[in-house]
C-alpha atoms as a PDB file:
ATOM      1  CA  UNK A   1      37.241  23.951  66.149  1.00  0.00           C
ATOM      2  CA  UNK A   2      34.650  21.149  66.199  1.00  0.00           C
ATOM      3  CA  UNK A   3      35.582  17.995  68.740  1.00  0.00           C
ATOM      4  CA  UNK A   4      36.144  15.063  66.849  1.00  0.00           C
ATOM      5  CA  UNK A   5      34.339  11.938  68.326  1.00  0.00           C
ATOM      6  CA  UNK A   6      36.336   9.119  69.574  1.00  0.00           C
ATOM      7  CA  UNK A   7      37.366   6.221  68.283  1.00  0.00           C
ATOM      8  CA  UNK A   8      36.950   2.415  68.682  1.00  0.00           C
ATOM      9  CA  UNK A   9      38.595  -0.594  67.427  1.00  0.00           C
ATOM     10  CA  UNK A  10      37.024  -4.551  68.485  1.00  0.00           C
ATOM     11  CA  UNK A  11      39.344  -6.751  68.415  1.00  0.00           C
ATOM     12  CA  UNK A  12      37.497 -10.353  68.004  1.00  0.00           C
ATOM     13  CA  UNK A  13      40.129 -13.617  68.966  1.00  0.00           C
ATOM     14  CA  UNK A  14      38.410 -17.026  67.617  1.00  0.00           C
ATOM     15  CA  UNK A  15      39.383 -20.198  68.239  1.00  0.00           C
ATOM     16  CA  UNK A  16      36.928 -23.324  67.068  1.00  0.00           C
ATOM     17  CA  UNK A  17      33.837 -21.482  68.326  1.00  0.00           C
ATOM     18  CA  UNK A  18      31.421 -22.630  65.448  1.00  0.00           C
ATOM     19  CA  UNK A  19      28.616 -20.568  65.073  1.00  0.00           C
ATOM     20  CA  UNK A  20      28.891 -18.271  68.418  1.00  0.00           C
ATOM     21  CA  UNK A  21      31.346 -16.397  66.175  1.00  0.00           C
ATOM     22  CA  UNK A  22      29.160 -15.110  63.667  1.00  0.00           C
ATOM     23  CA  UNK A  23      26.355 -14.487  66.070  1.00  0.00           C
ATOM     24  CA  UNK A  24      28.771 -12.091  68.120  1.00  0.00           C
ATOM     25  CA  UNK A  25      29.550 -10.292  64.511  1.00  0.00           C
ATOM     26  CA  UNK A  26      26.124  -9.788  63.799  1.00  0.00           C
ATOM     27  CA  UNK A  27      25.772  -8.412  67.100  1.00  0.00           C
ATOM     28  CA  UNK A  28      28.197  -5.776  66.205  1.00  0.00           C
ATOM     29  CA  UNK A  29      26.958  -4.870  63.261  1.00  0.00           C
ATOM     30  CA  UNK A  30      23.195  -4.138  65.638  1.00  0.00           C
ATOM     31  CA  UNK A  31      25.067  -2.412  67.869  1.00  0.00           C
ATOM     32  CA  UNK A  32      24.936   1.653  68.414  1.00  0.00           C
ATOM     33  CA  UNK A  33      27.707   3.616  67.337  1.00  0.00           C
ATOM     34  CA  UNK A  34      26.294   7.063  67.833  1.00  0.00           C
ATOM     35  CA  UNK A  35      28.349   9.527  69.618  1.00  0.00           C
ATOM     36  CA  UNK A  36      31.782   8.109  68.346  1.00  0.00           C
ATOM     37  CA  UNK A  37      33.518   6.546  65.388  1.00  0.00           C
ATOM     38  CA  UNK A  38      34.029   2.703  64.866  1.00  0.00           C
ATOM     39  CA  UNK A  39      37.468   2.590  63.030  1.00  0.00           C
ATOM     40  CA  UNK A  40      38.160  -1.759  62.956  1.00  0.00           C
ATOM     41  CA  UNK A  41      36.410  -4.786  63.675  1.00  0.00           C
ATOM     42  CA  UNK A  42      39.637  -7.117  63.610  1.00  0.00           C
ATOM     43  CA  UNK A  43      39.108 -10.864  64.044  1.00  0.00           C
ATOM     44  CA  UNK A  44      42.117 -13.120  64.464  1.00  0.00           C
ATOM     45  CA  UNK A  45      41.362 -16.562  63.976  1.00  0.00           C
ATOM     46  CA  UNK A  46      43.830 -18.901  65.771  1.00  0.00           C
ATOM     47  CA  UNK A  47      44.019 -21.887  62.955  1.00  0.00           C
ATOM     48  CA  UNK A  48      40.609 -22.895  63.865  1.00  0.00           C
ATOM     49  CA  UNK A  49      39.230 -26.541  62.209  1.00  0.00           C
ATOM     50  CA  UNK A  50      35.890 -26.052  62.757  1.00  0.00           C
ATOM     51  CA  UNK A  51      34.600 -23.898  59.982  1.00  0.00           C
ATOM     52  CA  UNK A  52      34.463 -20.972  62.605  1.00  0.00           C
ATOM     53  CA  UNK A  53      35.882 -18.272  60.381  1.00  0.00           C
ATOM     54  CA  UNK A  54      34.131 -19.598  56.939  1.00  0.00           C
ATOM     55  CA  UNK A  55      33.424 -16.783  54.768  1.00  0.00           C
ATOM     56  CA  UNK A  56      34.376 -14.179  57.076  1.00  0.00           C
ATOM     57  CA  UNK A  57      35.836 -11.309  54.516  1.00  0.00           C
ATOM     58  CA  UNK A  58      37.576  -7.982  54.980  1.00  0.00           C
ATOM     59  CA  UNK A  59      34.256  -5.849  54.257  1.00  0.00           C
ATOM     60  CA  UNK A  60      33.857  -2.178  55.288  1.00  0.00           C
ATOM     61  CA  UNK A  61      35.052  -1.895  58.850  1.00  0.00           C
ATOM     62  CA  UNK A  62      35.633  -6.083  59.437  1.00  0.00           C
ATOM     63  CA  UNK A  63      39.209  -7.397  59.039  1.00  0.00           C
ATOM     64  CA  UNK A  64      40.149 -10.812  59.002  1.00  0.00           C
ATOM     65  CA  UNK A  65      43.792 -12.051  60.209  1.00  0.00           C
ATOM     66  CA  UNK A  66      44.017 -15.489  59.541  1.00  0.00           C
ATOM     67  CA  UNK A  67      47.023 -17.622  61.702  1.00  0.00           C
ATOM     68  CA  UNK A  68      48.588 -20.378  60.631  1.00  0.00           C
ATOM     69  CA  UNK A  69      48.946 -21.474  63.988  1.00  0.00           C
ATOM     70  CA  UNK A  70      47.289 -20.928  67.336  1.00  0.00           C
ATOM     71  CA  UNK A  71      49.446 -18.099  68.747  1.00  0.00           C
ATOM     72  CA  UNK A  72      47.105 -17.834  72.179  1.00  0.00           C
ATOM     73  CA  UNK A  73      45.029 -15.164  73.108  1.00  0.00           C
ATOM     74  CA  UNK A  74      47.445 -12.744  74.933  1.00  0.00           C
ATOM     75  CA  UNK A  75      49.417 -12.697  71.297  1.00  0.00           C
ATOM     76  CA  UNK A  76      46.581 -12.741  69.105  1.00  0.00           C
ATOM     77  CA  UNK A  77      44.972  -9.719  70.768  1.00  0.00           C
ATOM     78  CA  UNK A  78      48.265  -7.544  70.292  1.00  0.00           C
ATOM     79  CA  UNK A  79      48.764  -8.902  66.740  1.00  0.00           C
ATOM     80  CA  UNK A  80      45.354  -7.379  66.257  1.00  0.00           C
ATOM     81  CA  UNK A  81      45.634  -3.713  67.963  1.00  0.00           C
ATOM     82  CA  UNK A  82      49.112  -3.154  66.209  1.00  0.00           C
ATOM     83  CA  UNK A  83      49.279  -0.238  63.944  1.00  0.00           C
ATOM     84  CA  UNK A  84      45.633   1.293  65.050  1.00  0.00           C
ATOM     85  CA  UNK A  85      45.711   4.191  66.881  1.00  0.00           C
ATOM     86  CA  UNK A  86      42.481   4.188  68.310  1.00  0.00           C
ATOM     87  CA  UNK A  87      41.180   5.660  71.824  1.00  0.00           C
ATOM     88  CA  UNK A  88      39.473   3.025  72.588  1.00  0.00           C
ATOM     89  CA  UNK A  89      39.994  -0.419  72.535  1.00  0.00           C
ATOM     90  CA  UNK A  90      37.585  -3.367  73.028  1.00  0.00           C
ATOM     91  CA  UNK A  91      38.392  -7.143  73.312  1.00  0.00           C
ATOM     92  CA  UNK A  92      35.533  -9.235  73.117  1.00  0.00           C
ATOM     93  CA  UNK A  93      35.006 -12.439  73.025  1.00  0.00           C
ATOM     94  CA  UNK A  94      33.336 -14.607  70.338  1.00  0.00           C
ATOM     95  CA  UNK A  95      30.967 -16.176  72.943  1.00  0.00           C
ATOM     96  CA  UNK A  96      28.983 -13.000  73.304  1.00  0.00           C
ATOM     97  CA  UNK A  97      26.667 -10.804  71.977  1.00  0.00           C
ATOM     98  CA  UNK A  98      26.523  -7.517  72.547  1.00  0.00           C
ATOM     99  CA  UNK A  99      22.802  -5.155  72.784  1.00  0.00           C
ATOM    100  CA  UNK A 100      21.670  -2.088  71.402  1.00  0.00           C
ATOM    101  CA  UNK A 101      24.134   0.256  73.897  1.00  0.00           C
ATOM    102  CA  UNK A 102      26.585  -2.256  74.682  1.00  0.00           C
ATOM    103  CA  UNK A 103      29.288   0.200  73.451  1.00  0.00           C
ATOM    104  CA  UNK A 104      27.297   3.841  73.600  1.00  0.00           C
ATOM    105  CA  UNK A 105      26.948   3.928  77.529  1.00  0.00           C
ATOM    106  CA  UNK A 106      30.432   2.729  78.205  1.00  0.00           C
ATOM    107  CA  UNK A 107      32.414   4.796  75.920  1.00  0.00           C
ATOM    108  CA  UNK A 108      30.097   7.749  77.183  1.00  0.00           C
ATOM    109  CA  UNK A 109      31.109   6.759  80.937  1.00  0.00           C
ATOM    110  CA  UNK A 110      34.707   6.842  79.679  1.00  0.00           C
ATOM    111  CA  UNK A 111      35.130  10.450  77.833  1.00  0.00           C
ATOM    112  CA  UNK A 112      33.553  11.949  81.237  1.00  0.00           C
ATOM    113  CA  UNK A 113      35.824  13.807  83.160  1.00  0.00           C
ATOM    114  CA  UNK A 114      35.561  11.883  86.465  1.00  0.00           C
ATOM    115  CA  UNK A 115      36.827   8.694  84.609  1.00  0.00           C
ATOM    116  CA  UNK A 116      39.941  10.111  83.212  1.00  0.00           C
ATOM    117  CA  UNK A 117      41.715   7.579  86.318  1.00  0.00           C
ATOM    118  CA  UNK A 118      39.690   4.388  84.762  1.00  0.00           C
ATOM    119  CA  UNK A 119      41.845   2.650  82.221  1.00  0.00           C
ATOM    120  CA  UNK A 120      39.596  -0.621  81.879  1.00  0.00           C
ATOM    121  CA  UNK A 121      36.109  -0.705  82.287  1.00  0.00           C
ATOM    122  CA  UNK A 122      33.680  -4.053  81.946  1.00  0.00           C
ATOM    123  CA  UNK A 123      29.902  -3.982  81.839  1.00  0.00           C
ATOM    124  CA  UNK A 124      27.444  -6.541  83.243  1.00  0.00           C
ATOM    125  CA  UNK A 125      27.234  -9.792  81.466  1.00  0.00           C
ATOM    126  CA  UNK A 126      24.090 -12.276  81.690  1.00  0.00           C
ATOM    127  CA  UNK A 127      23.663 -15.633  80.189  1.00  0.00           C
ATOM    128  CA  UNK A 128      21.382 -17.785  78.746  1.00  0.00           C
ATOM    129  CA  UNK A 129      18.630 -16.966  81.222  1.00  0.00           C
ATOM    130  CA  UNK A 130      19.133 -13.552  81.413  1.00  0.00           C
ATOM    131  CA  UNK A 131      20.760 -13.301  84.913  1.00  0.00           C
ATOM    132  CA  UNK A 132      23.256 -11.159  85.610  1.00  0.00           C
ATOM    133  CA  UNK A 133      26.324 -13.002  86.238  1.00  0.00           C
ATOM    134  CA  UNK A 134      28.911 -12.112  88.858  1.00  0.00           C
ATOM    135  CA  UNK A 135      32.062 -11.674  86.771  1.00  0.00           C
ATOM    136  CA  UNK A 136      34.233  -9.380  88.696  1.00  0.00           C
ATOM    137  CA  UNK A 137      37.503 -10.258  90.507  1.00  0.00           C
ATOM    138  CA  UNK A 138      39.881  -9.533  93.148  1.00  0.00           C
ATOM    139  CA  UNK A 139      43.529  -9.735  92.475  1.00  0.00           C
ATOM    140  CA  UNK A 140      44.600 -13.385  93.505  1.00  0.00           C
ATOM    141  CA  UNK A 141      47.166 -13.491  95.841  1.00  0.00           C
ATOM    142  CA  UNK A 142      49.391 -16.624  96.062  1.00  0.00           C
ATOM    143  CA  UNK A 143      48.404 -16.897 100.135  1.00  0.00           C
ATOM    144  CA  UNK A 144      44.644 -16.787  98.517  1.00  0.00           C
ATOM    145  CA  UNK A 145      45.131 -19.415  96.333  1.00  0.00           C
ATOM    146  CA  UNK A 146      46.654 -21.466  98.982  1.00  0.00           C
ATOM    147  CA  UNK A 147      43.827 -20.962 101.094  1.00  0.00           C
ATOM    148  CA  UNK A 148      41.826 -21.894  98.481  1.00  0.00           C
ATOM    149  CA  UNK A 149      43.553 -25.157  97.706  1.00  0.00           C
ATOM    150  CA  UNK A 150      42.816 -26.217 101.357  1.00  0.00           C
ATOM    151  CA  UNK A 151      39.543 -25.787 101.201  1.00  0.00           C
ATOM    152  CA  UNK A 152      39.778 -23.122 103.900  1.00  0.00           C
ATOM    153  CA  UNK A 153      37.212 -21.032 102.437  1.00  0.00           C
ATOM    154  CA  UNK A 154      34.536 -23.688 102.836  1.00  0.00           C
ATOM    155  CA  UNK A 155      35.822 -24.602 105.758  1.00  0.00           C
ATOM    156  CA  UNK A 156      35.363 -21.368 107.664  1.00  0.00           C
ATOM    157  CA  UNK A 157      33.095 -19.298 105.525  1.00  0.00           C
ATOM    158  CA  UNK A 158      33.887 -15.949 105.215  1.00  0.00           C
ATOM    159  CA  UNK A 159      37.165 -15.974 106.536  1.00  0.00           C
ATOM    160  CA  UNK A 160      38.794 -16.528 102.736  1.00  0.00           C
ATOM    161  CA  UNK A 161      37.220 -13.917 100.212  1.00  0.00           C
ATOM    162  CA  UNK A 162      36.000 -15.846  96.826  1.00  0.00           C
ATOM    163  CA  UNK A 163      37.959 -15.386  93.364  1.00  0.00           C
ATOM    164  CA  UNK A 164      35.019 -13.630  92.321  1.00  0.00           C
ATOM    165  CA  UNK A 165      33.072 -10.952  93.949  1.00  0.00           C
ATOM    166  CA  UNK A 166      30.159 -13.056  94.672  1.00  0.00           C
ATOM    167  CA  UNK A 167      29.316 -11.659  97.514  1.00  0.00           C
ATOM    168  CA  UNK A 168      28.165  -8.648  95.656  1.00  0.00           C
ATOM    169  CA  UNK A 169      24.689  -8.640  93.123  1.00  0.00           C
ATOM    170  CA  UNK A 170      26.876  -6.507  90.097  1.00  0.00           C
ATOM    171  CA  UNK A 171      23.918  -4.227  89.440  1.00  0.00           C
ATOM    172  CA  UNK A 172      25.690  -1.628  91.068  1.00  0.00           C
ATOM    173  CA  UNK A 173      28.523   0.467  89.445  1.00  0.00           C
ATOM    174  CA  UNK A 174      31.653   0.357  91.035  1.00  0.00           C
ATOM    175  CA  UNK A 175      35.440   0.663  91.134  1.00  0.00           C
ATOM    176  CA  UNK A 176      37.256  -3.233  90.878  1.00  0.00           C
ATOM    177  CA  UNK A 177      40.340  -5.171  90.717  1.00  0.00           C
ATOM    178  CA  UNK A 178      39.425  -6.665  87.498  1.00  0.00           C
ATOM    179  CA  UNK A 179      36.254  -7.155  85.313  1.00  0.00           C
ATOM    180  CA  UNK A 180      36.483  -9.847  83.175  1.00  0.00           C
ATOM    181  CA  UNK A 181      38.111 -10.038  79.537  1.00  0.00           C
ATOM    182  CA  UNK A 182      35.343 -11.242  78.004  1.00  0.00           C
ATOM    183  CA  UNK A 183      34.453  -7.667  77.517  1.00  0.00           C
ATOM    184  CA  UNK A 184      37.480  -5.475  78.431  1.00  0.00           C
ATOM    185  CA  UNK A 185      37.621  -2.171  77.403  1.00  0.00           C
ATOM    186  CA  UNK A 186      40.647  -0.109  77.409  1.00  0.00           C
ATOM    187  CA  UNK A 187      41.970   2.898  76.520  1.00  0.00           C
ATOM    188  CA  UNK A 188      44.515   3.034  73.773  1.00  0.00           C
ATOM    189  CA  UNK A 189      46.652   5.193  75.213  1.00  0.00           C
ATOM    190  CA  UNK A 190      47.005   2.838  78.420  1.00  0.00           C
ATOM    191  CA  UNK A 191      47.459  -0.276  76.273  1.00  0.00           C
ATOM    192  CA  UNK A 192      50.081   1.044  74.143  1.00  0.00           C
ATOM    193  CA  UNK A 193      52.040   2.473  77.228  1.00  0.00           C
ATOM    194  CA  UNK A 194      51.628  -1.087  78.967  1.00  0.00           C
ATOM    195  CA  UNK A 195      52.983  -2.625  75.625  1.00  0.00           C
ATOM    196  CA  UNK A 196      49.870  -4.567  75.520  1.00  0.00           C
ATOM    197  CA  UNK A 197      49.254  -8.560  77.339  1.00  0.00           C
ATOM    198  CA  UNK A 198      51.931 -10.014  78.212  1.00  0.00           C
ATOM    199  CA  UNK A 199      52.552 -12.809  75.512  1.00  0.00           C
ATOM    200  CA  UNK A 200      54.019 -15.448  77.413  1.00  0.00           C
ATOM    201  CA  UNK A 201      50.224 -16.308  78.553  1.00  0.00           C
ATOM    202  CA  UNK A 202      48.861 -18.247  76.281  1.00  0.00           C
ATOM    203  CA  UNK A 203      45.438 -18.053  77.731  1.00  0.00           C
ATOM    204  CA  UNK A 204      44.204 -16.995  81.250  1.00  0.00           C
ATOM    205  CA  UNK A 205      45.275 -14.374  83.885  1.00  0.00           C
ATOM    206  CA  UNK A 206      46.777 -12.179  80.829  1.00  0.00           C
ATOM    207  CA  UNK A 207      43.543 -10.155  82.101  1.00  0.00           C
ATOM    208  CA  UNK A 208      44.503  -9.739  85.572  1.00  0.00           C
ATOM    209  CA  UNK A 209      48.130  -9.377  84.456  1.00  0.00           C
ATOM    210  CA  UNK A 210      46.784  -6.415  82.480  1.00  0.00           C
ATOM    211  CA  UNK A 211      44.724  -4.824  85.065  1.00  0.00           C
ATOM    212  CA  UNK A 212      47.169  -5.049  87.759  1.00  0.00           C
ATOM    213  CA  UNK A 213      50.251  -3.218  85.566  1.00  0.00           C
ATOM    214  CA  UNK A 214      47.260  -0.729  84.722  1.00  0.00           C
ATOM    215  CA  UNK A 215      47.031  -0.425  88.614  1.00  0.00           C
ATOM    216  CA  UNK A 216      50.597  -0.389  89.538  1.00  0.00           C
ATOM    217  CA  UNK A 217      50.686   2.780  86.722  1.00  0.00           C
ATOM    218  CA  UNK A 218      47.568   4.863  88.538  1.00  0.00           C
ATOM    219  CA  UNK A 219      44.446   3.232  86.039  1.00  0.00           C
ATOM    220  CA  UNK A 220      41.911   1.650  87.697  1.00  0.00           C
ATOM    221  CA  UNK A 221      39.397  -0.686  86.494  1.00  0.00           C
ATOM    222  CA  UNK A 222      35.654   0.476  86.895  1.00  0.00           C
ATOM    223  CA  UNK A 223      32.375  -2.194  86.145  1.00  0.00           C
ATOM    224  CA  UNK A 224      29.760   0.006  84.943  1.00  0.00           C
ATOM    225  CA  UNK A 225      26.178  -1.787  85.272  1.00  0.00           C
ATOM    226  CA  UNK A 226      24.164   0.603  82.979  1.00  0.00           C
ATOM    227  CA  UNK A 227      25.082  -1.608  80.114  1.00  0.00           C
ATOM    228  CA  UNK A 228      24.551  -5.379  79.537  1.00  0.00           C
ATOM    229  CA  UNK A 229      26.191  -8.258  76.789  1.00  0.00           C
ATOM    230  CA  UNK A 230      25.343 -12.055  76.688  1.00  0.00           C
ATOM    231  CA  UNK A 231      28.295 -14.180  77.624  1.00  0.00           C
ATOM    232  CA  UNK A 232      28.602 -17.514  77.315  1.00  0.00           C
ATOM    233  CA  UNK A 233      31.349 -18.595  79.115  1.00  0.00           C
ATOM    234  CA  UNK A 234      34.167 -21.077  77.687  1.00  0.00           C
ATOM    235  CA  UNK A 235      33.503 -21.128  74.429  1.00  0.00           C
ATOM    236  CA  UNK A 236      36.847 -21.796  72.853  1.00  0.00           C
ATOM    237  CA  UNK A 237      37.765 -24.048  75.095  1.00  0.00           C
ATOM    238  CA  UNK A 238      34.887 -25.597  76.828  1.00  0.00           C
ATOM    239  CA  UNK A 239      35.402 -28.890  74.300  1.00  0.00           C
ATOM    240  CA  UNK A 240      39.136 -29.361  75.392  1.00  0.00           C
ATOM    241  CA  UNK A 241      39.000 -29.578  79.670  1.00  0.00           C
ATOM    242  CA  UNK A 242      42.566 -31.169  79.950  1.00  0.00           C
ATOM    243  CA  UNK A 243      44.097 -28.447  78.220  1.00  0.00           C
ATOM    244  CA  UNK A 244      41.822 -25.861  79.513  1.00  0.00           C
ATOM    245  CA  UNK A 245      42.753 -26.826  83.127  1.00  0.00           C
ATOM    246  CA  UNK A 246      46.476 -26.998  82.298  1.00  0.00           C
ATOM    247  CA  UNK A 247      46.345 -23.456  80.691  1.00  0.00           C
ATOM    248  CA  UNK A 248      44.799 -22.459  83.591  1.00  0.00           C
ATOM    249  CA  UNK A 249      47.257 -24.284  86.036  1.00  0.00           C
ATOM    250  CA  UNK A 250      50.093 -22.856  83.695  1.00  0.00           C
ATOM    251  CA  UNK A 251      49.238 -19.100  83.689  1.00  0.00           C
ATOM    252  CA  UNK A 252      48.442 -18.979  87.567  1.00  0.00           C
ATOM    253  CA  UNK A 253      52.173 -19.942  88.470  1.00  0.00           C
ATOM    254  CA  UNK A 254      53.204 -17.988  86.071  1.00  0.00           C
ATOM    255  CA  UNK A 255      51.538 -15.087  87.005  1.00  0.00           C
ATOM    256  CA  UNK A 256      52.471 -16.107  90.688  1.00  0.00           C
ATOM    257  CA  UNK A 257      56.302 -16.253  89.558  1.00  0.00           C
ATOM    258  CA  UNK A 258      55.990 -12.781  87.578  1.00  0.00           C
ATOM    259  CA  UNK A 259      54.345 -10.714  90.440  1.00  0.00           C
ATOM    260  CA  UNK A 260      55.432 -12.632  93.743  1.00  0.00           C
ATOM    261  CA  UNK A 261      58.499 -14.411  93.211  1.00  0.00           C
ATOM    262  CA  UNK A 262      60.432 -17.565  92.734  1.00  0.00           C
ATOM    263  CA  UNK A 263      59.766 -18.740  96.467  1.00  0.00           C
ATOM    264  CA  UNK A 264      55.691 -18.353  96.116  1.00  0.00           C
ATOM    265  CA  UNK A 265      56.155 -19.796  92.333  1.00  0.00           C
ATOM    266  CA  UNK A 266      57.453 -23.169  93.832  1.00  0.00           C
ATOM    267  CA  UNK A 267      54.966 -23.297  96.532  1.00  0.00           C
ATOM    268  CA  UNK A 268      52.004 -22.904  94.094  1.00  0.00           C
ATOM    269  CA  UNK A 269      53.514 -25.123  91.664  1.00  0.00           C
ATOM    270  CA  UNK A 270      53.857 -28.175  94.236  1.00  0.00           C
ATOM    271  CA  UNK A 271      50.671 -27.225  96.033  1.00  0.00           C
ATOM    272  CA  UNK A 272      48.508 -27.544  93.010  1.00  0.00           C
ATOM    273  CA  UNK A 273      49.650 -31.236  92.507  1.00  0.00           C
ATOM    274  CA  UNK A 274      49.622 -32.180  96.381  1.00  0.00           C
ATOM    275  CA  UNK A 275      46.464 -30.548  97.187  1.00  0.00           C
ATOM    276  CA  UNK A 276      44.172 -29.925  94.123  1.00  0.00           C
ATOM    277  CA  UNK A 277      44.802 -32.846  92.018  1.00  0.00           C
ATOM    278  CA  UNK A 278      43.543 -34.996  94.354  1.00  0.00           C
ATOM    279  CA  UNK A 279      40.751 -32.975  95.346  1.00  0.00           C
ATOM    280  CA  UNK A 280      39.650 -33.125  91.396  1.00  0.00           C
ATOM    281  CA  UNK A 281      40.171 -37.049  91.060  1.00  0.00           C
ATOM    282  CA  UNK A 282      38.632 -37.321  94.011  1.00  0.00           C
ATOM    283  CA  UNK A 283      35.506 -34.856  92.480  1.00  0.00           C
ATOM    284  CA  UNK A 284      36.035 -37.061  89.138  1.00  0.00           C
ATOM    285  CA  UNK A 285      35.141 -40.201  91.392  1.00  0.00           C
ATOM    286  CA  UNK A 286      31.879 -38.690  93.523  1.00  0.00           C
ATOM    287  CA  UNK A 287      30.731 -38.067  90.220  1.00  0.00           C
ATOM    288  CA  UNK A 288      31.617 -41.423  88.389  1.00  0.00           C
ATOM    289  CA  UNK A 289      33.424 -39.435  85.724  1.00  0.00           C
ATOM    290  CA  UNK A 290      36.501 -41.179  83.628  1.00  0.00           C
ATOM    291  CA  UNK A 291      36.172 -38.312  81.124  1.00  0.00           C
ATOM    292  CA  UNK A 292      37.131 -35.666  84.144  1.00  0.00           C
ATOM    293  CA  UNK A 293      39.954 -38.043  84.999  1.00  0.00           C
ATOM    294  CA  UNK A 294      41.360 -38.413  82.149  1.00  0.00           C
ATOM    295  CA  UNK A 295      41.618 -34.671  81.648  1.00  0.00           C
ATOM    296  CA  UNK A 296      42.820 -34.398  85.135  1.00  0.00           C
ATOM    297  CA  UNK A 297      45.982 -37.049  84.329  1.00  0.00           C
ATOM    298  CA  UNK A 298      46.409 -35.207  81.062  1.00  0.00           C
ATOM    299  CA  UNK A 299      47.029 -32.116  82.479  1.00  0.00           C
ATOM    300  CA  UNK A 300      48.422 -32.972  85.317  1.00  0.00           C
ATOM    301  CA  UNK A 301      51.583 -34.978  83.434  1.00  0.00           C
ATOM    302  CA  UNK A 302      52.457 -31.637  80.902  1.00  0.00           C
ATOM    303  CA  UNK A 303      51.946 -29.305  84.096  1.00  0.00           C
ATOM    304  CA  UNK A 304      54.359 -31.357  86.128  1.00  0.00           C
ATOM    305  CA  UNK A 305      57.210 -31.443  83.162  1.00  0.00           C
ATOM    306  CA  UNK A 306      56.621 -27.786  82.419  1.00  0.00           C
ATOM    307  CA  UNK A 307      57.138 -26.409  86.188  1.00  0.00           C
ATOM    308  CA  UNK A 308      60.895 -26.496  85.883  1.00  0.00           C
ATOM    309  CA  UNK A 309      60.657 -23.338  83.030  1.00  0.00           C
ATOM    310  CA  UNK A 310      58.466 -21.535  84.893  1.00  0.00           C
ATOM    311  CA  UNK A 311      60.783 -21.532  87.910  1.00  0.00           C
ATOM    312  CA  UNK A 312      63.576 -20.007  85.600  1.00  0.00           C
ATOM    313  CA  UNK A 313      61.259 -17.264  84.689  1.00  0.00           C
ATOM    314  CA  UNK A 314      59.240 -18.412  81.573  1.00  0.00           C
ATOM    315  CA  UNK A 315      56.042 -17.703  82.528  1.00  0.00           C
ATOM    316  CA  UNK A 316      52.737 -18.431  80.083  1.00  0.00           C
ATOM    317  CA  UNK A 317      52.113 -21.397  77.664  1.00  0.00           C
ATOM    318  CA  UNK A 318      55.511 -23.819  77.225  1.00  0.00           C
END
């Protein structure tokens, strides 16, 4: 009996990315597909204003879902993969554009034997100039944040590890925490079993969130460097940096609350308005910036009044 080839779906979120949108679709459409079976192109477009999604029509393997509202990422992405059965998932985002064997040489890597543990893998991702970028991450700890927040790790160099793994070139394959979501492929099988993101993040750490339930269930994530997308990074919400710092600022202690408890939840919470607020005014100043300010304030005010549901468990967008 002849071995049927696998199976991908791409599931596309948009949100008011003008014409990076269309640019990532043709990109698609360029990309390889030998060696297994592209069942969906789904893009869910999250009541964008901006013309974005124009003209974008269910045609052979593209489908449109159009919101009436913007239901967040985490949601949008699940909205998308329910009812396909597919072995592979990717979610991409609309701010890249993938090459000729941007799907071929990680789906390969995946159907190996030796990668039947990996449940996520990532590929590199360069940007305008065609450097590779340093995307992957270790899993923040709420003591790691802290650090961070006191500036410890510039303090005494090396003694905090970065966010990111920037100590390390990513043109080397290896096992990680987390590669980023801006190209996150998963298997179906381990997204359906982890119910998919967790909704009540809006935007932000429902990545890590991900990769570290895939973890806690024996799937690891892998960053393969034999294939390469363009990523440009933030752009949904590069426009909008008051709400893009208090989605940020919102997911973190919620993720904090979810994985670590009330106690760390609270200490995170107050932290980031004792310690990095001022740090950013004071950032906003050196730079002569009321625009940064403002976005700071902003933030900081619907952060502050949100706090209280987070600490009873709500975690994600209020």
């Amino acid at each position: 009996m002849p071995v049927l080839p696998s199976t991908l779906d791409i599931i596309v979120v948009n949100w008011n990315t003008g014409p990076l949108l269309k640019q990532c679709l043709e990109s698609i459409r360029g990309a390889s597909v030998q060696g297994f079976q592209l069942n969906r192109v789904v893009i869910v477009d999250n009541a964008s204003n901006d013309g974005s999604a124009d003209g974008i029509a269910d045609a052979g393997v593209f489908r449109i879902i159009r919101n009436a509202t913007n239901r967040g990422f985490a949601a949008a992405c699940n909205q998308a993969a329910q009812g396909g059965d597919a072995d592979f998932l990717l979610f991409l985002n609309p701010d890249t554009r993938l090459f000729a064997d941007s799907l071929t040489v990680p789906i390969l890597f995946m159907e190996t034997s030796t990668s039947s543990a990996v449940g996520i893998c990532g590929i590199q991702l360069v940007d305008d100039a065609g450097e590779v970028r340093r995307t992957c991450a270790r899993f923040p700890t709420p003591a790691l944040m802290l650090a961070r927040m006191l500036a410890v790790d510039a303090i005494v160099p090396g003694l905090v590890p970065s966010h990111f793994m920037t100590d390390w070139d990513h043109k080397t394959s290896r096992e990680v925490d987390q590669v980023m979501g801006a190209f996150f492929l998963v298997r179906g099988s381990v997204f359906r079993a982890l119910s998919g993101f967790d909704e009540r993040f809006f935007v932000f750490y429902e990545d890590v969130d991900f990769s570290l339930r895939a973890r806690r269930q024996g799937f690891s994530s892998f960053y393969l460097s034999d294939a390469r997308a363009y990523h440009r990074e933030g752009g949904s919400t590069r426009a909008i940096p008051g709400a893009r710092l208090l989605y940020a600022w919102q997911s973190r202690v919620g993720y904090v609350n979810k994985h670590f408890g009330l106690a760390w939840s609270i200490l995170v919470g107050v932290a980031t308005l004792a310690l990095e607020l001022p740090a950013r005014l004071l950032r906003a100043s050196f730079r002569k910036s009321l625009a940064d300010a403002r976005a700071t304030m902003w933030a900081t005010t619907r952060y502050a009044a949100s706090l209280p549901s987070y600490w009873k468990g709500n975690v994600g967008h209020i």
